[in-house]
C-alpha atoms as a PDB file:
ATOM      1  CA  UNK A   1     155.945 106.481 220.018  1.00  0.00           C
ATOM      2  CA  UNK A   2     154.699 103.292 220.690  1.00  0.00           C
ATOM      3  CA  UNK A   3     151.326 103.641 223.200  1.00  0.00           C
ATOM      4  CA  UNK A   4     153.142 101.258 225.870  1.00  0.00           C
ATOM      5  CA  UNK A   5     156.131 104.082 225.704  1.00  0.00           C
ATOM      6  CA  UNK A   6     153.347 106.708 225.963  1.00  0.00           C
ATOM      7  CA  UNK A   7     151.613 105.455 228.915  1.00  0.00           C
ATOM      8  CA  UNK A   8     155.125 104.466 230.997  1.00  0.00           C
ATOM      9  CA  UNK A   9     155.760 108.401 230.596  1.00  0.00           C
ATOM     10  CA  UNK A  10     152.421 108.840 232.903  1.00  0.00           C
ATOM     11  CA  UNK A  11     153.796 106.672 235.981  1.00  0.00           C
ATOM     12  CA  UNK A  12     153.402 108.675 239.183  1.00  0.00           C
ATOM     13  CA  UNK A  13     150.378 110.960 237.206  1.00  0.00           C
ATOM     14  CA  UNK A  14     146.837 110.716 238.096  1.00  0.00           C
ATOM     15  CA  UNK A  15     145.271 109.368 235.346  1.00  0.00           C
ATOM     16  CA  UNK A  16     141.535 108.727 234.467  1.00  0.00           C
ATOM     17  CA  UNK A  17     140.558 105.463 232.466  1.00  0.00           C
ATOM     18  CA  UNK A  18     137.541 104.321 231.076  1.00  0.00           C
ATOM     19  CA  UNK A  19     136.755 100.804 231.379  1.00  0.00           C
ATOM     20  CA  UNK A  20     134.197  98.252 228.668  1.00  0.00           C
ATOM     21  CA  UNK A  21     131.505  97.075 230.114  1.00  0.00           C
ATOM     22  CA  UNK A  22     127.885  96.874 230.098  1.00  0.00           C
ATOM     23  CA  UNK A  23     128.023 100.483 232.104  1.00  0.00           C
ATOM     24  CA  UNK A  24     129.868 102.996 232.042  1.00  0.00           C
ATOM     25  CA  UNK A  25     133.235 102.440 233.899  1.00  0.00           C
ATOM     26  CA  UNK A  26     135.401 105.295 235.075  1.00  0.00           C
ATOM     27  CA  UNK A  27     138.157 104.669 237.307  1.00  0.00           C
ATOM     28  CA  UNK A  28     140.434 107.587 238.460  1.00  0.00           C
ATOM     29  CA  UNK A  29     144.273 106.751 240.208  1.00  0.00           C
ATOM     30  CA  UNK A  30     147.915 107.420 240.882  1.00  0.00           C
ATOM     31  CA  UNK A  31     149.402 105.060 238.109  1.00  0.00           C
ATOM     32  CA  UNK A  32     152.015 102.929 239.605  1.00  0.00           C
ATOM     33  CA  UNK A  33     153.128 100.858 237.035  1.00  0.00           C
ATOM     34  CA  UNK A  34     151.850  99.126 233.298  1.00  0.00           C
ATOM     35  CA  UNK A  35     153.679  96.764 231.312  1.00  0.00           C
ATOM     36  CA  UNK A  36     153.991  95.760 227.662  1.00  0.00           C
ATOM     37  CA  UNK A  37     150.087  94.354 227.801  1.00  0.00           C
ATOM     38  CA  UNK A  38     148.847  97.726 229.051  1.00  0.00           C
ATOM     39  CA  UNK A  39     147.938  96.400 232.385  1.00  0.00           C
ATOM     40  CA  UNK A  40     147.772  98.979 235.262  1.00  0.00           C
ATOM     41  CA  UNK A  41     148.298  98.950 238.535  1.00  0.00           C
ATOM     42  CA  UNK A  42     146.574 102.241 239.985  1.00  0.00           C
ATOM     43  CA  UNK A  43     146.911 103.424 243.483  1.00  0.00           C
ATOM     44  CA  UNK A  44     144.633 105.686 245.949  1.00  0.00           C
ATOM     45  CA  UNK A  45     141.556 104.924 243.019  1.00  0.00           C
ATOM     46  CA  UNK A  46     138.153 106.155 243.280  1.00  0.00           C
ATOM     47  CA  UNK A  47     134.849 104.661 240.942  1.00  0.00           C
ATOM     48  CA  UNK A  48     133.267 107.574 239.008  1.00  0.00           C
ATOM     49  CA  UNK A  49     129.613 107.825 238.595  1.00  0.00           C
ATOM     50  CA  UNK A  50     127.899 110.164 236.542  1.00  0.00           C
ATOM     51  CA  UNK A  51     130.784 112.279 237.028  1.00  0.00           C
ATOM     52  CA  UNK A  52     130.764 112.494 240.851  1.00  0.00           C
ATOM     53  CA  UNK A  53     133.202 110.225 242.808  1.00  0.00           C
ATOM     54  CA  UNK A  54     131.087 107.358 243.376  1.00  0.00           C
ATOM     55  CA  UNK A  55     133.828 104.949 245.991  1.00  0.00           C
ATOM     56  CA  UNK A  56     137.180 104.281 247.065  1.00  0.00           C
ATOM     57  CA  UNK A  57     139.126 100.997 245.635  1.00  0.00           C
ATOM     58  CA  UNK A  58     142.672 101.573 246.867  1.00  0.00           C
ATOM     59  CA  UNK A  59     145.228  99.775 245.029  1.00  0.00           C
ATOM     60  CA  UNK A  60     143.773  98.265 241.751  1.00  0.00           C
ATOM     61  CA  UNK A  61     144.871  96.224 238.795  1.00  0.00           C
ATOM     62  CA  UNK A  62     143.277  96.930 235.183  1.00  0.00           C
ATOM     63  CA  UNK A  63     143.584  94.362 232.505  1.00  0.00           C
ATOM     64  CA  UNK A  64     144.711  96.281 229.402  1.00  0.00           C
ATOM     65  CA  UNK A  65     142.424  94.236 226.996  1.00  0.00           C
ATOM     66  CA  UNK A  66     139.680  96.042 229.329  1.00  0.00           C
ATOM     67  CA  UNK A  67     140.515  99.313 228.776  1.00  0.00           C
ATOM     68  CA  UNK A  68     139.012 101.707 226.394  1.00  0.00           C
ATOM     69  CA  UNK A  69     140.718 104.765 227.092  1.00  0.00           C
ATOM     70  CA  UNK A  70     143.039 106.617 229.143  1.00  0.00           C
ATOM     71  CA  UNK A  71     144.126 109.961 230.134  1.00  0.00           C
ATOM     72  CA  UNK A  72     145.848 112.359 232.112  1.00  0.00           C
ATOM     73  CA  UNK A  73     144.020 114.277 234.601  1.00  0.00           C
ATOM     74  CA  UNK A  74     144.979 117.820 235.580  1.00  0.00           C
END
């Protein structure tokens, strides 16, 4: 399965994704949609810091050349 495939599957989940950077950037949302780049629009997202939730950012949109990592949350 290709990961584009993959990720679609995840639309409506909260996901967690993990940003490059300098720092660490986490970013935790409602995926709303991604397309064949692997950019994301997230909804209702919050900034993690150390683990604790750090902010609220609303409606954001990830570059997928940006991204690390991403995954389901529970």
């Amino acid at each position: 399965m290709f990961p584009t495939k993959k990720v679609q599957t995840l639309i409506g989940s909260k996901i967690k994704v993990e940003m490059k950077g300098a720092e660490h950037h986490v970013l935790e949302g409602t995926l709303n949609s991604v397309d064949d780049y692997l950019n994301l629009h997230l909804l209702e997202t919050v900034e993690i810091v150390d683990g604790e939730r750090a902010r609220s950012l609303g409606s954001v949109i990830l570059r997928g050349n940006n991204i690390i990592l991403i995954s389901p949350v529970e």
